[in-house]
Protein backbone atom coordinates (compact mmCIF):
# COMPACT_ATOMS: atom_id res chain seq x y z
CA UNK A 1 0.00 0.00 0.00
CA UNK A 2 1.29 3.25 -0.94
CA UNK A 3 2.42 5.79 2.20
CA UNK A 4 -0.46 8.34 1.22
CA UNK A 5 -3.04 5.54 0.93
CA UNK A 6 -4.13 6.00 4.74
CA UNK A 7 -4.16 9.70 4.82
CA UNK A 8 -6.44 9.73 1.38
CA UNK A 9 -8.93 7.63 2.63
CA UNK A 10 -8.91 9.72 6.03
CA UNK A 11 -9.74 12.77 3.79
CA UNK A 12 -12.36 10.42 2.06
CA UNK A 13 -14.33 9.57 5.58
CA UNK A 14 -13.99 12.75 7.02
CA UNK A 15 -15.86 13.83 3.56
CA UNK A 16 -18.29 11.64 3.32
CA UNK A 17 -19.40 12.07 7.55
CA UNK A 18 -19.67 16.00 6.49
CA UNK A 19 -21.90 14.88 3.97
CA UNK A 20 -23.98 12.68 5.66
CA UNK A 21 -24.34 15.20 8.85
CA UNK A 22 -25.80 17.71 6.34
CA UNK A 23 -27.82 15.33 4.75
CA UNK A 24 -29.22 14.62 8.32
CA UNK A 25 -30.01 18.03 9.36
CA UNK A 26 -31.75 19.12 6.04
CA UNK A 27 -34.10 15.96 7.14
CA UNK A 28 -34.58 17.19 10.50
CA UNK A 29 -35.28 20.78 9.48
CA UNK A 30 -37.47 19.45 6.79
CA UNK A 31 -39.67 17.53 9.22
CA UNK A 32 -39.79 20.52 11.76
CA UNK A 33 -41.02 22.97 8.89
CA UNK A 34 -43.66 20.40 8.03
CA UNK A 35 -45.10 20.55 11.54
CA UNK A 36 -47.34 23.29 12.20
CA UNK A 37 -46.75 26.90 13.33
CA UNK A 38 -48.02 26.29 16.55
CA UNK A 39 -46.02 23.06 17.46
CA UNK A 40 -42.66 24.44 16.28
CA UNK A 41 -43.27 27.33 18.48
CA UNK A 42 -43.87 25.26 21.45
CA UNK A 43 -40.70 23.29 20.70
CA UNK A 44 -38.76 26.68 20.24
CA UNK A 45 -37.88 25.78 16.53
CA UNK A 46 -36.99 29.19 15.41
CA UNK A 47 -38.09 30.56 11.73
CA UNK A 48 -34.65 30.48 10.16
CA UNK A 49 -31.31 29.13 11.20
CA UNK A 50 -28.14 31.56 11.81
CA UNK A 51 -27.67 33.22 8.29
CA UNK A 52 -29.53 30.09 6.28
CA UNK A 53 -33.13 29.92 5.66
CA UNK A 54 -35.34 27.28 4.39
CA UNK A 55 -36.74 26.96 0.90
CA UNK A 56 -39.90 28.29 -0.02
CA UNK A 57 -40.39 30.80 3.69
């Protein structure tokens, strides 16, 4: 196995968890939008997160 071998499939993971954690929290912030007003205001889901907002608000 060649000495960079390790390192490039470190960079590989690492990429791939980044993707997958933003893949997760687009699905959780797509299920809180789909709740009503009322119910994400009772959680304390706020209308837009830091500096990104949701499609279609």
């Amino acid at each position: 196995m060649h000495p960079t071998a390790p390192k490039f499939l470190h960079t590989v993971r690492s990429y791939a968890g980044r993707l997958k954690a933003m893949h997760d929290e687009f699905r959780m912030a797509h299920f809180m939008y789909s709740l009503p007003d009322d119910i994400r205001k009772d959680i304390g889901w706020p209308d837009f997160h830091g500096d990104r907002c949701t499609r279609g608000r």
